[in-house]
PDB file of N, CA and C in Angstrom:
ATOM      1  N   UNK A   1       4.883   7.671 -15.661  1.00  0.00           N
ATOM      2  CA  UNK A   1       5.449   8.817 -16.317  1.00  0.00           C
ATOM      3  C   UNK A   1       6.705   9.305 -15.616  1.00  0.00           C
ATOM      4  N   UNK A   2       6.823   9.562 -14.305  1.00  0.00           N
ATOM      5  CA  UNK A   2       7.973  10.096 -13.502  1.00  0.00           C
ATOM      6  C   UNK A   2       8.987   8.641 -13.095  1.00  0.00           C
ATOM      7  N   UNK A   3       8.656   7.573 -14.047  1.00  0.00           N
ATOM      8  CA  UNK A   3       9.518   6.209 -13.537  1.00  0.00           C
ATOM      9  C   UNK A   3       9.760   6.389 -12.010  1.00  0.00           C
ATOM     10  N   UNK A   4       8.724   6.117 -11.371  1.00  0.00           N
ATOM     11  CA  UNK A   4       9.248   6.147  -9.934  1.00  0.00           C
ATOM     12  C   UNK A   4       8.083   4.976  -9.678  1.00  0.00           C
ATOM     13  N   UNK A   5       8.620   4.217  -7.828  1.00  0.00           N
ATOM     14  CA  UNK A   5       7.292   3.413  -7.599  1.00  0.00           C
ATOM     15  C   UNK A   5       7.340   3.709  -6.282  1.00  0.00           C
ATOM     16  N   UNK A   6       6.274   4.072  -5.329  1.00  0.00           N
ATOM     17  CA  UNK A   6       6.179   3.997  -4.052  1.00  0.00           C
ATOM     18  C   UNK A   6       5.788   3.001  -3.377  1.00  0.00           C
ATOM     19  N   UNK A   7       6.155   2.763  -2.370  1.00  0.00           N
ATOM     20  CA  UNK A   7       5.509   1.381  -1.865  1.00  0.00           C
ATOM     21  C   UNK A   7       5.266   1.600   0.155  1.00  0.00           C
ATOM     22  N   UNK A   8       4.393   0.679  -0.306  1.00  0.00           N
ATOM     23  CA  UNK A   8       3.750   1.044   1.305  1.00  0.00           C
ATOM     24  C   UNK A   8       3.357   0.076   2.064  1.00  0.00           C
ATOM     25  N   UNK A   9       3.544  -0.392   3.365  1.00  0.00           N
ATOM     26  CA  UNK A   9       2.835  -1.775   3.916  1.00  0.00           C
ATOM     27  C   UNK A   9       1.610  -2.064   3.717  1.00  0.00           C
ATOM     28  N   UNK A  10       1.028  -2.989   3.092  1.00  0.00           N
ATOM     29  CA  UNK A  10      -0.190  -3.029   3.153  1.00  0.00           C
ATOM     30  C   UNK A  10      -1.377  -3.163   4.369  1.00  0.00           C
ATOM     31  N   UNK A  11      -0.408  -3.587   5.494  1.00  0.00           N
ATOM     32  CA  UNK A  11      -1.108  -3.076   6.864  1.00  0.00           C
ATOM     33  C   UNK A  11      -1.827  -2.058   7.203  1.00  0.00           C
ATOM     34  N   UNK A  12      -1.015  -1.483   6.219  1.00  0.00           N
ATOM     35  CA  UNK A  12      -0.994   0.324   7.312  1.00  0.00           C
ATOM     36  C   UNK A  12      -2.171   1.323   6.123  1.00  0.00           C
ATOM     37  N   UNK A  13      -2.735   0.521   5.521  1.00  0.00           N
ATOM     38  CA  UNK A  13      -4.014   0.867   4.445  1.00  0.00           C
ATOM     39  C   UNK A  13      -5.101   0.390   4.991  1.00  0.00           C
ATOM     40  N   UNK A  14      -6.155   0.772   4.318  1.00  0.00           N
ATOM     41  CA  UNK A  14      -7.558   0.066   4.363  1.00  0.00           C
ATOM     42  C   UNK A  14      -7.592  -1.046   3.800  1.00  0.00           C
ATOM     43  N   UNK A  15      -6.772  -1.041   2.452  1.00  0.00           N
ATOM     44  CA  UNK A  15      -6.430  -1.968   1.340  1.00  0.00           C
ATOM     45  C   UNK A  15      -6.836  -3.567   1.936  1.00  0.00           C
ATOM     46  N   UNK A  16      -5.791  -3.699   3.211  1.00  0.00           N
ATOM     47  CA  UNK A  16      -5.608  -4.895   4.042  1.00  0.00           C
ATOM     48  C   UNK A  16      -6.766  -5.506   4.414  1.00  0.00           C
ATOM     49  N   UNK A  17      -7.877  -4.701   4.388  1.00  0.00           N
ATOM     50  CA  UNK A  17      -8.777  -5.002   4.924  1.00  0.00           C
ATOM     51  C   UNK A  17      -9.773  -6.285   4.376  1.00  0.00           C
ATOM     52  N   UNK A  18      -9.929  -6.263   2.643  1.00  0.00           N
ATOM     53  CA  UNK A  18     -10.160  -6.764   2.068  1.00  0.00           C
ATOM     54  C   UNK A  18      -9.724  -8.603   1.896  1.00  0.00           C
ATOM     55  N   UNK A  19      -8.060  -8.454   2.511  1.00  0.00           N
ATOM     56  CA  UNK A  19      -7.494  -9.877   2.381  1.00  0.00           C
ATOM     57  C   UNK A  19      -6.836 -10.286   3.791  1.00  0.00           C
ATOM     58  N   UNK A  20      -8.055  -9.887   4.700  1.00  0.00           N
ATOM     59  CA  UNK A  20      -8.425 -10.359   6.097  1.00  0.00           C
ATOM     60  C   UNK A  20      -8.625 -12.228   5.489  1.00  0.00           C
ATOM     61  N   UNK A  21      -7.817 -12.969   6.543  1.00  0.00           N
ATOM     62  CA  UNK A  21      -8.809 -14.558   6.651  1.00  0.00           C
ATOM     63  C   UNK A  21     -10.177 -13.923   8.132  1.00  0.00           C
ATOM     64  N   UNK A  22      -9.724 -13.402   8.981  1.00  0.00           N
ATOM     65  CA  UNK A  22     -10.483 -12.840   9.966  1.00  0.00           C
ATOM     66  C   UNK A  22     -11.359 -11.880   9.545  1.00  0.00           C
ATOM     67  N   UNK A  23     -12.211 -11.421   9.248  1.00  0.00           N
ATOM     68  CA  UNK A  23     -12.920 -10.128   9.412  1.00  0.00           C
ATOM     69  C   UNK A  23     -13.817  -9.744   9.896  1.00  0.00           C
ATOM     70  N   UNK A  24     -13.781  -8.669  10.341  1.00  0.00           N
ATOM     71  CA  UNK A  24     -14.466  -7.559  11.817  1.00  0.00           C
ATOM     72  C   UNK A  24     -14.507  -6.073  11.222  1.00  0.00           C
ATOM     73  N   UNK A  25     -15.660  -6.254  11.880  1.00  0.00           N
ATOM     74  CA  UNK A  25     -16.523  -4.708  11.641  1.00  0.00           C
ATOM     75  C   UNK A  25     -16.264  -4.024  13.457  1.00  0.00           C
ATOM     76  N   UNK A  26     -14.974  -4.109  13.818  1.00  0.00           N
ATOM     77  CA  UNK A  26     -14.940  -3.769  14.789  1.00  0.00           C
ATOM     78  C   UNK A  26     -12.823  -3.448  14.871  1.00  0.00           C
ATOM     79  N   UNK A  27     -12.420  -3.092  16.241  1.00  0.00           N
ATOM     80  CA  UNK A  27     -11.425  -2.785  16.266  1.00  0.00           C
ATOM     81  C   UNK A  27     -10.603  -1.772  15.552  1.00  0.00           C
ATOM     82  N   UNK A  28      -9.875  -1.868  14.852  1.00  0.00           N
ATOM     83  CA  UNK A  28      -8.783  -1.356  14.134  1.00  0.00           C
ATOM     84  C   UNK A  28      -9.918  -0.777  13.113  1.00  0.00           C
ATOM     85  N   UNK A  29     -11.039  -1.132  12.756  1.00  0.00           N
ATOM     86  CA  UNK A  29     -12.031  -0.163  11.865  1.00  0.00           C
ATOM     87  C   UNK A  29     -13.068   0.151  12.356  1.00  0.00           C
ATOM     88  N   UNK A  30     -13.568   0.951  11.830  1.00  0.00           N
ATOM     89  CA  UNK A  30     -15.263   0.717  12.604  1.00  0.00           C
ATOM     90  C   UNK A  30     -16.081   1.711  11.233  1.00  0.00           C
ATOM     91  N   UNK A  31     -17.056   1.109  11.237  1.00  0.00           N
ATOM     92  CA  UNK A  31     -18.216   1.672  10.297  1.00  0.00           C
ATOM     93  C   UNK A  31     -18.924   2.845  10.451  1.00  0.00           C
ATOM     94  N   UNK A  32     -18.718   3.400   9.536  1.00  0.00           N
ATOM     95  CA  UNK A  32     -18.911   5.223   9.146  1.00  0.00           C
ATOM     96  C   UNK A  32     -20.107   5.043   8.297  1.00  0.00           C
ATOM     97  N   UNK A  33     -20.501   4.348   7.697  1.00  0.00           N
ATOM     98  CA  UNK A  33     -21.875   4.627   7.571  1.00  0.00           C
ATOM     99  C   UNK A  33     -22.667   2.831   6.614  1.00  0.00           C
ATOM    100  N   UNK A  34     -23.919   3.108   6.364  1.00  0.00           N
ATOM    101  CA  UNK A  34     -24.404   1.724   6.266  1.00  0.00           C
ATOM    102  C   UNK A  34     -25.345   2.165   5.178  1.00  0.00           C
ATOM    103  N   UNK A  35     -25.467   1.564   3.897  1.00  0.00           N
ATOM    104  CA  UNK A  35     -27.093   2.089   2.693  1.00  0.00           C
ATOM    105  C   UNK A  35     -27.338   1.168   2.226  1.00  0.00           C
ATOM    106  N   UNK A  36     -28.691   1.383   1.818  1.00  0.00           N
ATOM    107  CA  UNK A  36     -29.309   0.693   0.880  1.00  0.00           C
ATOM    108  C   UNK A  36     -29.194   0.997  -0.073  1.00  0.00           C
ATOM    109  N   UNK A  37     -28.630   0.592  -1.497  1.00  0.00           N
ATOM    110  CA  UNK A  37     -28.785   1.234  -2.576  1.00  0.00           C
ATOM    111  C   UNK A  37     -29.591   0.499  -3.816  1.00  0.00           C
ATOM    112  N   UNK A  38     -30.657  -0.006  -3.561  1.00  0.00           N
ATOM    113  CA  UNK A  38     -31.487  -0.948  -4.529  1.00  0.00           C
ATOM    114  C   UNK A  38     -30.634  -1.751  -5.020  1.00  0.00           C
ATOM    115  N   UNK A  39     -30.857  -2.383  -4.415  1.00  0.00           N
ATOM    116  CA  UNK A  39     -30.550  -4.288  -4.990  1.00  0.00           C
ATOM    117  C   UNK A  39     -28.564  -4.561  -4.447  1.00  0.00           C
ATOM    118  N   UNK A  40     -28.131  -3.447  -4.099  1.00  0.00           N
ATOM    119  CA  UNK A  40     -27.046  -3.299  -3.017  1.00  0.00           C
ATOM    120  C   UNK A  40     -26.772  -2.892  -2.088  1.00  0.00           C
ATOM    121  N   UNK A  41     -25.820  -3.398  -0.924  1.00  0.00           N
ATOM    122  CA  UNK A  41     -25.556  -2.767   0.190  1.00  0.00           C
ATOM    123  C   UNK A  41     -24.351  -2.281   0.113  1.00  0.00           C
ATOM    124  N   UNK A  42     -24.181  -1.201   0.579  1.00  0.00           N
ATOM    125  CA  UNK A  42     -22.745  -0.199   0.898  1.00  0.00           C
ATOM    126  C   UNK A  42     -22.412   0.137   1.961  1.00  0.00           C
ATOM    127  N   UNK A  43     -21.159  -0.259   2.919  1.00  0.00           N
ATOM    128  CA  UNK A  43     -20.746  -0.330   4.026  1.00  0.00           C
ATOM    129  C   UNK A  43     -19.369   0.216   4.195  1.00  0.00           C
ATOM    130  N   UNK A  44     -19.310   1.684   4.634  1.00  0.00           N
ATOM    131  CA  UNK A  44     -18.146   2.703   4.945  1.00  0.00           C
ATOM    132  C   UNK A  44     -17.655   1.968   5.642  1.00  0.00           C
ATOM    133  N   UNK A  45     -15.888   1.982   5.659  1.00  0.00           N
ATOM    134  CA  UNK A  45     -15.146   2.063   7.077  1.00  0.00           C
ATOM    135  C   UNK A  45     -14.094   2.649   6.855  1.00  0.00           C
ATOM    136  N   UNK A  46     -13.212   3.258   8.128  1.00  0.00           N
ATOM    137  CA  UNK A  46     -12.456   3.585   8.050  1.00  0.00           C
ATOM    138  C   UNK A  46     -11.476   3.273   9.289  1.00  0.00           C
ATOM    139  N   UNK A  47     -10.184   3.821   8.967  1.00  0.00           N
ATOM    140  CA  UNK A  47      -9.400   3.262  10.376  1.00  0.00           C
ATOM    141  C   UNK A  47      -9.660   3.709  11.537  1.00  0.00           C
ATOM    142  N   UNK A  48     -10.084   3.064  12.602  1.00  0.00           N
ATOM    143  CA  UNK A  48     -10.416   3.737  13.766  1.00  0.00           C
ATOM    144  C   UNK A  48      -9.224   4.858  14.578  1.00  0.00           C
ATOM    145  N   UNK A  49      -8.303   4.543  14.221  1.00  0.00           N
ATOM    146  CA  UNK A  49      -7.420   4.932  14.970  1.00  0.00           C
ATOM    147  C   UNK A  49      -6.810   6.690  13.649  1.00  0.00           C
ATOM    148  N   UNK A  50      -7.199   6.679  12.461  1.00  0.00           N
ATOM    149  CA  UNK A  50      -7.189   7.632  11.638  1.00  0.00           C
ATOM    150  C   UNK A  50      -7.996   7.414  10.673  1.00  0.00           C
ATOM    151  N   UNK A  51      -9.655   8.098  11.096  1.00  0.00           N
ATOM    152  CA  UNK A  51     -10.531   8.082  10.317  1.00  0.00           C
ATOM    153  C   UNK A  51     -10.558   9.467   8.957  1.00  0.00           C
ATOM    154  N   UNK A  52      -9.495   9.902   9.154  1.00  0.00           N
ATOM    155  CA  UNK A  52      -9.337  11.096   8.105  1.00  0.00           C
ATOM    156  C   UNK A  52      -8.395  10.725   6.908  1.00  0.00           C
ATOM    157  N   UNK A  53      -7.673   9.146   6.987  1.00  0.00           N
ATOM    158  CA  UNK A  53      -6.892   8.955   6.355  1.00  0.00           C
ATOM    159  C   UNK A  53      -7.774   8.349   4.751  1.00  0.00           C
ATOM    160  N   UNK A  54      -8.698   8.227   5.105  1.00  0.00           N
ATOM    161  CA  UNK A  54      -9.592   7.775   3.683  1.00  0.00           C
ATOM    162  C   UNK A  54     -10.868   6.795   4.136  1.00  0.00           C
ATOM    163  N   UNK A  55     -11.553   6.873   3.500  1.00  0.00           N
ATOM    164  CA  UNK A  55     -13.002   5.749   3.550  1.00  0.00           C
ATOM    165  C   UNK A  55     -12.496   4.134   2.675  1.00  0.00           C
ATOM    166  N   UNK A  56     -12.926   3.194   2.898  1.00  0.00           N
ATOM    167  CA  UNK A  56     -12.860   1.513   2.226  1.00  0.00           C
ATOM    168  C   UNK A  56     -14.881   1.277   2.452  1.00  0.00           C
ATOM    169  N   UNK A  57     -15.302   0.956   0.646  1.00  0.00           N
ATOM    170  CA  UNK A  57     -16.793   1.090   0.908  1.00  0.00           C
ATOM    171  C   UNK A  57     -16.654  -0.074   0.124  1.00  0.00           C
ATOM    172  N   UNK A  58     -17.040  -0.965   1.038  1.00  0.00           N
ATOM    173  CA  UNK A  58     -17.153  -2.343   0.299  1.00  0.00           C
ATOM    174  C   UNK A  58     -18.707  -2.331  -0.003  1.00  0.00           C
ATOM    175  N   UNK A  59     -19.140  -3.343  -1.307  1.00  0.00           N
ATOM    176  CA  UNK A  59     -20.512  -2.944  -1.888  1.00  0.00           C
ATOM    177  C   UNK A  59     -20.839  -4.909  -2.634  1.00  0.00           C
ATOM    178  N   UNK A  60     -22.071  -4.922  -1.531  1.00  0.00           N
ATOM    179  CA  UNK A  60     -22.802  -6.271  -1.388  1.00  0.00           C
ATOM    180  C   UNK A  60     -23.362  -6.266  -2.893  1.00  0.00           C
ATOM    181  N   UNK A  61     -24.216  -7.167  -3.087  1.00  0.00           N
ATOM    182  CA  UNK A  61     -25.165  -7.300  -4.572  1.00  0.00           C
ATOM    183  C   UNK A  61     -25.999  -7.871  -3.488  1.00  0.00           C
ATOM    184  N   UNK A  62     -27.557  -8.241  -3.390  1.00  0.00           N
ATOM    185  CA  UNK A  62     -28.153  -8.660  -2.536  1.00  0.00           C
ATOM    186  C   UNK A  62     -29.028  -9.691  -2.660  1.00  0.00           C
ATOM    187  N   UNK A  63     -29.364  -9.573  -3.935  1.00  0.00           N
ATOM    188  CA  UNK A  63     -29.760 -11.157  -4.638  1.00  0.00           C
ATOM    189  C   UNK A  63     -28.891 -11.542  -5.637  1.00  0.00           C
ATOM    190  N   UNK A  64     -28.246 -12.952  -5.553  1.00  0.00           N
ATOM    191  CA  UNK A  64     -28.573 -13.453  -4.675  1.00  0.00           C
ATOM    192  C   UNK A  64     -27.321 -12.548  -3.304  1.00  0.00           C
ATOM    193  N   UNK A  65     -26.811 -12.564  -2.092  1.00  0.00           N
ATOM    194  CA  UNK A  65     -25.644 -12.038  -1.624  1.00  0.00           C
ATOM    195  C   UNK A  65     -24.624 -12.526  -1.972  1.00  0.00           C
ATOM    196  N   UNK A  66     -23.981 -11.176  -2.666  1.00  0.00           N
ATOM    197  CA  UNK A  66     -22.585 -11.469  -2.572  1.00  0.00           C
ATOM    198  C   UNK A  66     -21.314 -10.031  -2.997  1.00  0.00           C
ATOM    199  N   UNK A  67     -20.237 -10.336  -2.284  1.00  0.00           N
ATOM    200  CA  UNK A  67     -19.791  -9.089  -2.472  1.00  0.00           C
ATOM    201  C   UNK A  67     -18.975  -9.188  -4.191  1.00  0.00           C
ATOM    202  N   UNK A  68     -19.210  -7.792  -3.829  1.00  0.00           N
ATOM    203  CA  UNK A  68     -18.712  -7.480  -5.973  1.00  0.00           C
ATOM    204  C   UNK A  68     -17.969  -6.239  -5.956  1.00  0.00           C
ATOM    205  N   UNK A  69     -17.794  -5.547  -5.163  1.00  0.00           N
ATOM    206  CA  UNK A  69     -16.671  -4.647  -5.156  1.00  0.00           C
ATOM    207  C   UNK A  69     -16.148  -3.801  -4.469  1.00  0.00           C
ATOM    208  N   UNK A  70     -15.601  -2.775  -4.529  1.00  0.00           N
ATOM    209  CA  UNK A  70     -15.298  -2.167  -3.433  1.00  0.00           C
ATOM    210  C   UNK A  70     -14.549  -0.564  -3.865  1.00  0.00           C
ATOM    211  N   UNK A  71     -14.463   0.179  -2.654  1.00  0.00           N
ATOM    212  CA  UNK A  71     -13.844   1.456  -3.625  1.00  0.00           C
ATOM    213  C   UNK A  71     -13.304   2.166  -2.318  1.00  0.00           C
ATOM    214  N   UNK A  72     -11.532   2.734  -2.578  1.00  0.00           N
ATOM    215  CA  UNK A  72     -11.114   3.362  -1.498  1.00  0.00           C
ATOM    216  C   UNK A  72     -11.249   4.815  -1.698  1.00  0.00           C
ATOM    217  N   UNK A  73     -11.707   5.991  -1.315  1.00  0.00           N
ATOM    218  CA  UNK A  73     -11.416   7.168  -1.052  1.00  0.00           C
ATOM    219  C   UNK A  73     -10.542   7.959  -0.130  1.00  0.00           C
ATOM    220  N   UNK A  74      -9.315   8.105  -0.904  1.00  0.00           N
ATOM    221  CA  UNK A  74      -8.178   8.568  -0.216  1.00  0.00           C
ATOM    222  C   UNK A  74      -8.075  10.079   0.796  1.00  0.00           C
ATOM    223  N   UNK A  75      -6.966  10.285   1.631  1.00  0.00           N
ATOM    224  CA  UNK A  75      -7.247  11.521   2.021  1.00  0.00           C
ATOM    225  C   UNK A  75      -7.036  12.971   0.927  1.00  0.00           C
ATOM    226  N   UNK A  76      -6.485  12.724  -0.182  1.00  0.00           N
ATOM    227  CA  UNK A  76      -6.371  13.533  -1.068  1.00  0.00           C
ATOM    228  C   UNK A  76      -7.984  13.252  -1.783  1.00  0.00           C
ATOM    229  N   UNK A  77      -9.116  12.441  -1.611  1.00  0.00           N
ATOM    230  CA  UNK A  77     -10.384  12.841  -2.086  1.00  0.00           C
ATOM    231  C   UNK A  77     -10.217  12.100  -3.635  1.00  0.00           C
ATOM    232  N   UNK A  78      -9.257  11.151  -3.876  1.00  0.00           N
ATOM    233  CA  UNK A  78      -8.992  10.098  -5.121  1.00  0.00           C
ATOM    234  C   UNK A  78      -9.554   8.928  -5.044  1.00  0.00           C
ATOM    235  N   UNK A  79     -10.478   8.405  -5.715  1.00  0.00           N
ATOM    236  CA  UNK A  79     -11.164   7.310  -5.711  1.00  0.00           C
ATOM    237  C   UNK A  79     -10.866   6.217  -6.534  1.00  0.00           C
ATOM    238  N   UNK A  80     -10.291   5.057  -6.236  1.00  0.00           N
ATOM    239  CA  UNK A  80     -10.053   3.940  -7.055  1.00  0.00           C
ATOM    240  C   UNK A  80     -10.882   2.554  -6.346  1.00  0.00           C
ATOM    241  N   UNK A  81     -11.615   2.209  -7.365  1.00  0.00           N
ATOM    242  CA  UNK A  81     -12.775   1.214  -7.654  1.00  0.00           C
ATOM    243  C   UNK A  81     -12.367  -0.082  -8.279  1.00  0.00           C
ATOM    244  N   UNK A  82     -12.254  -1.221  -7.487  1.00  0.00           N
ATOM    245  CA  UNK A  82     -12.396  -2.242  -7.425  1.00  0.00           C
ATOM    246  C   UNK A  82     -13.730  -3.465  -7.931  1.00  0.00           C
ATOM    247  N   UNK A  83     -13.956  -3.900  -9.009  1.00  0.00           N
ATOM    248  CA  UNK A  83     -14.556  -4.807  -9.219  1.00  0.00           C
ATOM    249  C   UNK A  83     -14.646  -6.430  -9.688  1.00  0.00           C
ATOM    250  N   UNK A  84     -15.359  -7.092  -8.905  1.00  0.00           N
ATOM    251  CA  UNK A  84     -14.988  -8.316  -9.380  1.00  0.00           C
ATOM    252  C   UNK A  84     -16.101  -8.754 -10.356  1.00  0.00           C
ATOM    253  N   UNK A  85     -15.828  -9.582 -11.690  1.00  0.00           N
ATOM    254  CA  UNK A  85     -16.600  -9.918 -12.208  1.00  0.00           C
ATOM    255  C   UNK A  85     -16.218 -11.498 -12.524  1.00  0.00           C
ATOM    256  N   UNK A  86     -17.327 -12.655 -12.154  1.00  0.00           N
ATOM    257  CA  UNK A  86     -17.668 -13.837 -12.581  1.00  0.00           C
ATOM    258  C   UNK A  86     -15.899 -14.291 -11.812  1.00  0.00           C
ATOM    259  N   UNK A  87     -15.839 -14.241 -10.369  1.00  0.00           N
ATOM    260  CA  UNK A  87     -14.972 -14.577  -9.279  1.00  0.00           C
ATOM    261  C   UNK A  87     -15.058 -16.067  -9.589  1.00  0.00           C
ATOM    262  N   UNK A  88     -13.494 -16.650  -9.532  1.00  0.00           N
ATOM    263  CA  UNK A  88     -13.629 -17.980  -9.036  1.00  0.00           C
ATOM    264  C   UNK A  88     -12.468 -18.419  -8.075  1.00  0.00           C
ATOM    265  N   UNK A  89     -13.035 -19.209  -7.127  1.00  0.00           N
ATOM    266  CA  UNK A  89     -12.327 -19.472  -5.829  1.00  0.00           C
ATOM    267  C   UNK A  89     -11.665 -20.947  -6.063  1.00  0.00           C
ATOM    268  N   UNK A  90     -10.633 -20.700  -5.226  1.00  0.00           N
ATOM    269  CA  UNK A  90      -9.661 -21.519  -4.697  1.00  0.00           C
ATOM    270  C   UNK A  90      -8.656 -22.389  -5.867  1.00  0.00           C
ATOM    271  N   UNK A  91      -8.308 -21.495  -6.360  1.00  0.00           N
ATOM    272  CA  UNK A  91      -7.386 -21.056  -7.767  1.00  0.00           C
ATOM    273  C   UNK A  91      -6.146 -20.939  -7.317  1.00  0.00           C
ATOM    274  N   UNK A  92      -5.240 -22.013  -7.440  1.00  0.00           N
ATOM    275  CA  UNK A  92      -3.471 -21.527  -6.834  1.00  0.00           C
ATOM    276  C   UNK A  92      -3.097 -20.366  -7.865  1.00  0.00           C
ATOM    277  N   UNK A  93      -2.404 -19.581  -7.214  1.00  0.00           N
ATOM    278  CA  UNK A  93      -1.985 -18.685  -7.828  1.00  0.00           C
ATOM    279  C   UNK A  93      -0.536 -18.298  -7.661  1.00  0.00           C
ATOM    280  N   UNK A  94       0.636 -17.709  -8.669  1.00  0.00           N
ATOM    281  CA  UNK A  94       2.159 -17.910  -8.595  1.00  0.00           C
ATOM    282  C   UNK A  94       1.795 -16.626  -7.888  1.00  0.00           C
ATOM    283  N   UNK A  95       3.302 -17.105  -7.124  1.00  0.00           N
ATOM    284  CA  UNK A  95       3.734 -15.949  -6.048  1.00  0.00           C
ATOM    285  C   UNK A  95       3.839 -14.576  -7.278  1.00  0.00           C
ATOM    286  N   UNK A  96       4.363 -14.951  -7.513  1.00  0.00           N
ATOM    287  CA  UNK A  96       5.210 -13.853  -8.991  1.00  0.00           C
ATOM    288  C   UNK A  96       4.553 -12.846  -9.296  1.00  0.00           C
ATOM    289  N   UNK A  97       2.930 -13.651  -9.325  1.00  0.00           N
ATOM    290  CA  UNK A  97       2.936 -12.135  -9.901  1.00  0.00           C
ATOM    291  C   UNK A  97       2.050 -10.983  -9.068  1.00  0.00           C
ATOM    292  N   UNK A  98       1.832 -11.383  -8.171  1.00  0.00           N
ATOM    293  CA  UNK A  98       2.108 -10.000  -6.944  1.00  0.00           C
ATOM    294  C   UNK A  98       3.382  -9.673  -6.817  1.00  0.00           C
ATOM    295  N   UNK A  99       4.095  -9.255  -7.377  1.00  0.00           N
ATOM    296  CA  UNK A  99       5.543  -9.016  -7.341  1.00  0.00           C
ATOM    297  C   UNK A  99       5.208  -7.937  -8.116  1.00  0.00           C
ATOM    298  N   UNK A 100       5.513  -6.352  -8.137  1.00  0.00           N
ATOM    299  CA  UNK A 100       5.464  -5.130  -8.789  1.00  0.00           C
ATOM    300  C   UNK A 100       7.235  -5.166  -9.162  1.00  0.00           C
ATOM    301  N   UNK A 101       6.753  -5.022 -10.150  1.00  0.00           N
ATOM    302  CA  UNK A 101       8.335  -4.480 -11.098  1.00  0.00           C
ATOM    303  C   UNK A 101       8.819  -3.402 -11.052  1.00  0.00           C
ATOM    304  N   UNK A 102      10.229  -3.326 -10.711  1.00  0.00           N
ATOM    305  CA  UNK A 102      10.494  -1.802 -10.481  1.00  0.00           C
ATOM    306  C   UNK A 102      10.914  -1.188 -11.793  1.00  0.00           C
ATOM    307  N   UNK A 103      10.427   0.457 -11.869  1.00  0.00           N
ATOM    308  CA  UNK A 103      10.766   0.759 -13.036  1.00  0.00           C
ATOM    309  C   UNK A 103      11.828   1.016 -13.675  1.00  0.00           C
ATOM    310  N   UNK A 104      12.385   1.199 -15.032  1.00  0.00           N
ATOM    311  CA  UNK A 104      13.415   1.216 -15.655  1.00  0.00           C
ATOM    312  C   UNK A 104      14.206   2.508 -15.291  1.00  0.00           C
ATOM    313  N   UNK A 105      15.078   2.898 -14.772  1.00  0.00           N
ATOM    314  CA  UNK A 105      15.514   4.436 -14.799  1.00  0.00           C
ATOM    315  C   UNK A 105      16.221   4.990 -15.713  1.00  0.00           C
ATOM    316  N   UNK A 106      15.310   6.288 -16.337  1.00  0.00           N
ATOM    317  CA  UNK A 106      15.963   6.862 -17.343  1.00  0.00           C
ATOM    318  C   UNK A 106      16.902   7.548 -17.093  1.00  0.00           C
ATOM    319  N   UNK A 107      18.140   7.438 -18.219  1.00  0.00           N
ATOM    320  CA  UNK A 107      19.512   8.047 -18.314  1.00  0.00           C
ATOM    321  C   UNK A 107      19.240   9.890 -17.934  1.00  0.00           C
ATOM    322  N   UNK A 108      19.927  10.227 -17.291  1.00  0.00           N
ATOM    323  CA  UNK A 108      20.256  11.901 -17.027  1.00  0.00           C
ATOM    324  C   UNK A 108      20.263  12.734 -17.798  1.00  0.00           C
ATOM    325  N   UNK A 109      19.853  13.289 -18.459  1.00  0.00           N
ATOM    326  CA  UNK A 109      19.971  14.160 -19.617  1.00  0.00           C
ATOM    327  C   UNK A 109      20.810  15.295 -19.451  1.00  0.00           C
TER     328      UNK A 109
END
């Protein structure tokens, strides 16, 4: 609506966390809390180094295991939910289109 785009390192998010080849439940995050939620597991983290900057709750399925989604809670208390459905691996994929388009700018009125 305001044709604008912000952009941000993806380092410097929880976001990153997700498209680790490495991943650790330790260091640079650490786990804020751990549930059972019938027939899933839910596993808080946040940045260790600014745990006020938002929660990353990645969420297991448990039979058979496997992860299926995930959801960030920002420091403004905004929740955007991530799900994968019927995943398939090792799929080349074009650079392109992780590429965000910048928006058109409207004329001055």
């Amino acid at each position: 609506e305001l044709g604008q785009r912000s952009d941000i390192l993806q380092g410097s998010t929880l976001a990153d966390f997700v498209t680790r080849e490495d991943v650790r439940l330790s260091g640079d995050v650490t786990v804020a809390g751990l549930r059972d939620a019938g027939g899933s597991i839910e596993v808080d983290l946040v940045q260790t180094d600014d745990p006020g900057a938002g929660t990353l709750t990645l969420m297991f399925d448990t039979e058979p295991m496997a992860f299926r989604r995930w959801s960030v809670l920002d420091a403004q208390g905004l929740t955007t939910e991530i799900q994968l459905h019927d995943p398939v691996f090792g799929v080349a994929l074009d650079r392109d289109l992780f590429i965000a388009p910048r928006p058109r700018r409207r004329p001055l009125q």
